[in-house]
Protein backbone atom coordinates (compact mmCIF):
# COMPACT_ATOMS: atom_id res chain seq x y z
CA UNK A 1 -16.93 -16.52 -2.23
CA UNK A 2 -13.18 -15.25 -2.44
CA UNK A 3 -13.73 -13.03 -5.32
CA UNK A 4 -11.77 -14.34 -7.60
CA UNK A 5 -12.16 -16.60 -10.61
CA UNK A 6 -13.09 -20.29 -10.51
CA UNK A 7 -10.07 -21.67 -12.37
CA UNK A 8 -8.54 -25.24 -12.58
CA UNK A 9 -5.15 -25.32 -10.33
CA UNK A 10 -3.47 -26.83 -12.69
CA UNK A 11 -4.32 -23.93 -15.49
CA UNK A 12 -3.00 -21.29 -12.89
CA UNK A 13 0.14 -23.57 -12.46
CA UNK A 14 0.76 -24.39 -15.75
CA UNK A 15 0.79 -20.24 -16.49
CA UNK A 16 3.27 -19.27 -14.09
CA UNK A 17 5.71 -21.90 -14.93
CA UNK A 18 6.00 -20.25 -18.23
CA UNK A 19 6.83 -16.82 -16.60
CA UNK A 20 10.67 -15.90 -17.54
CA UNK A 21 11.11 -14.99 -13.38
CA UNK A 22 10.33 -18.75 -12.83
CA UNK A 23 12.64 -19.99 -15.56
CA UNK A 24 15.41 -18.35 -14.27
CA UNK A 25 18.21 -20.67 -12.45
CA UNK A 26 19.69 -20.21 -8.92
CA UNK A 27 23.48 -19.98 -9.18
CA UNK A 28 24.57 -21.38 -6.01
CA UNK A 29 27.26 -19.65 -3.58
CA UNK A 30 29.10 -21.68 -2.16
CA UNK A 31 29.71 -21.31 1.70
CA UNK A 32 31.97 -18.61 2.62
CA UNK A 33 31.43 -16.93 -0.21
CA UNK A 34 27.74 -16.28 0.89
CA UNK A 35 28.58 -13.59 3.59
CA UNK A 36 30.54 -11.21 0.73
CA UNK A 37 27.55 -12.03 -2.32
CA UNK A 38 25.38 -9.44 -3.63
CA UNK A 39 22.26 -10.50 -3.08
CA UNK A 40 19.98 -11.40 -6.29
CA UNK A 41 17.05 -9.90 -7.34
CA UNK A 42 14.33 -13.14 -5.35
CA UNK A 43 13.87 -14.10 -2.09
CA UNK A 44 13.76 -17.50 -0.73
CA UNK A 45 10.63 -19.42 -2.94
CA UNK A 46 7.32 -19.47 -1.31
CA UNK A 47 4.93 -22.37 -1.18
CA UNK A 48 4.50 -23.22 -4.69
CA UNK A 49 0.19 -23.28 -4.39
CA UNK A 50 0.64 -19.92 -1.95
CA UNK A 51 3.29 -18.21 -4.83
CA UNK A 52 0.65 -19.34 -7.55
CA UNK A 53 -2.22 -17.47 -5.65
CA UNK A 54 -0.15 -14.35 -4.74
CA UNK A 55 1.60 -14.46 -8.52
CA UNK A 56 -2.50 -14.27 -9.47
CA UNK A 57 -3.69 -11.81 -6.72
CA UNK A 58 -1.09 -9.65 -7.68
CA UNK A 59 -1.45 -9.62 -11.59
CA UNK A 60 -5.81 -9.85 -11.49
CA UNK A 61 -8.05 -7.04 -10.81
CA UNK A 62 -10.13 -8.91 -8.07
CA UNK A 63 -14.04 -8.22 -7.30
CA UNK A 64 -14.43 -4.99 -6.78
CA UNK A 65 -17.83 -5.85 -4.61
CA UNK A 66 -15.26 -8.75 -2.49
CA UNK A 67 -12.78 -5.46 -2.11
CA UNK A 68 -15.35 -2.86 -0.55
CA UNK A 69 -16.95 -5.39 1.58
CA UNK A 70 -13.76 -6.45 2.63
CA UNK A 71 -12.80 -2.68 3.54
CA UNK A 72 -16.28 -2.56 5.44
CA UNK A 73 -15.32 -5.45 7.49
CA UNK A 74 -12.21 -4.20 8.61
CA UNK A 75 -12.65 -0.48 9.51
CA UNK A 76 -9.73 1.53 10.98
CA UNK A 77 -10.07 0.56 14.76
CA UNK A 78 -11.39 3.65 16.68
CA UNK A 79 -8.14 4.20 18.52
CA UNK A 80 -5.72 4.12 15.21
CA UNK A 81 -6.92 7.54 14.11
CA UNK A 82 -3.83 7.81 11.78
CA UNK A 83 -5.41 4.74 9.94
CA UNK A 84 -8.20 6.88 8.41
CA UNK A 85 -8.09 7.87 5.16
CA UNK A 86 -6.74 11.48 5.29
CA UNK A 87 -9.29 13.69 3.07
CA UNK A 88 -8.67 16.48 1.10
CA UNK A 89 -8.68 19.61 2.91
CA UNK A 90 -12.08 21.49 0.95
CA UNK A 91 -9.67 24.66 0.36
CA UNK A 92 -6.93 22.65 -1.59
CA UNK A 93 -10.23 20.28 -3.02
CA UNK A 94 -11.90 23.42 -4.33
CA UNK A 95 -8.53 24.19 -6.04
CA UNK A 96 -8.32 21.54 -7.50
CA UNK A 97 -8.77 20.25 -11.76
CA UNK A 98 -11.15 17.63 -12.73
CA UNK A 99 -8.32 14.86 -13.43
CA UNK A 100 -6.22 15.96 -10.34
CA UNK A 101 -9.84 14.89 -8.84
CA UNK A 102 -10.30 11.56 -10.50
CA UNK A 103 -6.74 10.47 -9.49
CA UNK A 104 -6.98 12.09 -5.50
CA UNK A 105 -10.24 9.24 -6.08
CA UNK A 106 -8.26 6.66 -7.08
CA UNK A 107 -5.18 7.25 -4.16
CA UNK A 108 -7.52 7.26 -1.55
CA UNK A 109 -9.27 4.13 -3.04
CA UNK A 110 -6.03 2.32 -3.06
CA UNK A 111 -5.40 3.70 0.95
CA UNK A 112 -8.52 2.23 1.99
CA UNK A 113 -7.92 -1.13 0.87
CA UNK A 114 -4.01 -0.71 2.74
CA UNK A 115 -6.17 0.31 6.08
CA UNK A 116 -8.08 -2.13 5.66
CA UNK A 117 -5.52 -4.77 5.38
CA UNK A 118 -3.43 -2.93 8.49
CA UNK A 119 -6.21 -3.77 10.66
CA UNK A 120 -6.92 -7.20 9.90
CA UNK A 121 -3.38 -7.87 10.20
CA UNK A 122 -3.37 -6.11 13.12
CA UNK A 123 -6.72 -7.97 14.15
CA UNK A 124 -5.22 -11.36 13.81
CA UNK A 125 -1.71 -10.12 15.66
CA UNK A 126 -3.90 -8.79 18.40
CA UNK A 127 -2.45 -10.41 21.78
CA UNK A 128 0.15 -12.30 20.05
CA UNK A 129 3.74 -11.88 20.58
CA UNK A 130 4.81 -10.84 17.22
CA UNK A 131 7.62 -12.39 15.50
CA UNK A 132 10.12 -10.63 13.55
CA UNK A 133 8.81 -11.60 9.75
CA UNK A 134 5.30 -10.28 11.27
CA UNK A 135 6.57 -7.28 12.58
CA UNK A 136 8.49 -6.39 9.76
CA UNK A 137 5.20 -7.19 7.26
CA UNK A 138 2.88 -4.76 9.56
CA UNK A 139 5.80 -1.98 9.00
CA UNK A 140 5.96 -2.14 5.28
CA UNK A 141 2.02 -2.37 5.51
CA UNK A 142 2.17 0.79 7.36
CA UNK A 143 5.07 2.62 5.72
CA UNK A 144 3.53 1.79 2.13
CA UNK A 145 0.16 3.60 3.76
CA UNK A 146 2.65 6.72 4.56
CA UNK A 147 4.31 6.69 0.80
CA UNK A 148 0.94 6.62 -0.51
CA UNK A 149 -0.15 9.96 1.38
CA UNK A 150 3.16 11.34 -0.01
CA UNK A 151 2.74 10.76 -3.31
CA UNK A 152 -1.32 11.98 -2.67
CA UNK A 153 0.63 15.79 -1.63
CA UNK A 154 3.19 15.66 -4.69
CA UNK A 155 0.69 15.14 -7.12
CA UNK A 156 -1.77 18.30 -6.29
CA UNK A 157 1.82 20.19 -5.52
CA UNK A 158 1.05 22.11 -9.29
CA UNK A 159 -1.95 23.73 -7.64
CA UNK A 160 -0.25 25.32 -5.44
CA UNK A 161 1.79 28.94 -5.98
CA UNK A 162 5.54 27.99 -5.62
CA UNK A 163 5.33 30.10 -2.45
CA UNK A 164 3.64 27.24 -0.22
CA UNK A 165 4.44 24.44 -2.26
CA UNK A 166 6.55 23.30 0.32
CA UNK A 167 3.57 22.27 1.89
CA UNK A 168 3.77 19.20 -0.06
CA UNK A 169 6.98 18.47 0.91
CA UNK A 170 7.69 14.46 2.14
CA UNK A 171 6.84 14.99 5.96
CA UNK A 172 8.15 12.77 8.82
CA UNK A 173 4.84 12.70 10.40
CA UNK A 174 1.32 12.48 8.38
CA UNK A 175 -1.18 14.14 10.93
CA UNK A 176 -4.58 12.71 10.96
CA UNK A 177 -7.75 13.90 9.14
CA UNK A 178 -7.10 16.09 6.77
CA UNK A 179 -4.09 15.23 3.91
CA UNK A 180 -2.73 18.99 4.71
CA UNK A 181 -3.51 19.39 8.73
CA UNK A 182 -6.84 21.04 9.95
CA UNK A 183 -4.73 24.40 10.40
CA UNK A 184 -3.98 24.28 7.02
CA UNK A 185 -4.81 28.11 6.63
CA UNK A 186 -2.74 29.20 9.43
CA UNK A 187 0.42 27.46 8.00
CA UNK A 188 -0.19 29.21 4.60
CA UNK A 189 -0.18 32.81 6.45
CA UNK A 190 2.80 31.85 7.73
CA UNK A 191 5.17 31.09 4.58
């Protein structure tokens, strides 16, 4: 089972060719004129049966039971450390409000299907020379994983007195474990 909806190809087609993005025409630059164009807002088209199941992957809740057995199968690998889910260090957690709870919840929902999907794609790269489009597709993987840690530390920056609140500053490096470092105390004596 895939998780998703039994539904006639031909219904899923049919929907997406009425989408405005997939109405829109091409204008065509002619030859020289390609190097100085500003590039539009598409890529190059996909597939049309692999566009119609991204354009519905991307737009359809999908089984919530496929989703956390797929996480299960595809556990950060015991060496990628930094592919855990950073928790919530229990002095920020305690500080916390009920809703800044719920959507903390939600983030690290959302980062543990994104690990997962690093380390299957990282599974199926595994002793592979990588090419370019694959190497760039495991960095946005990975970068999106980093973004989503920063906006975890923006969104519980109102707990915190404007003295440390730095603390929640975008970071170059995201240390594993904890979402604020282990020595999380130490820093704070130290502002």
């Amino acid at each position: 089972e895939s998780g998703l909806q039994k539904t006639d190809p031909v219904d899923i087609e049919m929907a997406f060719e009425s989408t405005p993005q997939n109405k829109k025409k091409r204008l065509e630059v002619p030859g020289i004129a390609q190097e100085f164009a500003i590039p539009e807002g598409s890529g190059e088209d996909l597939e049309d049966s692999l566009a119609a199941s991204i354009n519905y992957m991307v737009s359809h809740q999908l089984h919530s039971s496929v989703m956390t057995e797929l996480s299960e199968l595809y556990k950060a690998p015991g060496n990628c450390a930094s592919l855990e889910v950073p928790t919530v260090n229990p002095m920020v957690w305690a500080s916390m409000t009920p809703s800044m709870r719920a959507q903390e919840v939600k983030f690290q929902k959302v980062l543990k299907l994104f690990s997962a999907a690093i380390t299957a794609y990282g599974r199926q790269m595994e002793n592979l020379e990588m090419t370019k489009i694959q190497k760039d597709t495991l960095g946005l993987l990975c970068n999106s994983f980093f973004e989503i840690n920063c906006m975890r530390k923006a969104a519980i920056r109102p707990i915190f007195h404007p003295r440390f609140a730095s603390l929640c500053q975008k970071s170059e490096v995201q240390a594993p474990g904890y979402l604020f470092e282990e020595n999380l105390p130490k820093q704070l004596k130290q502002l």
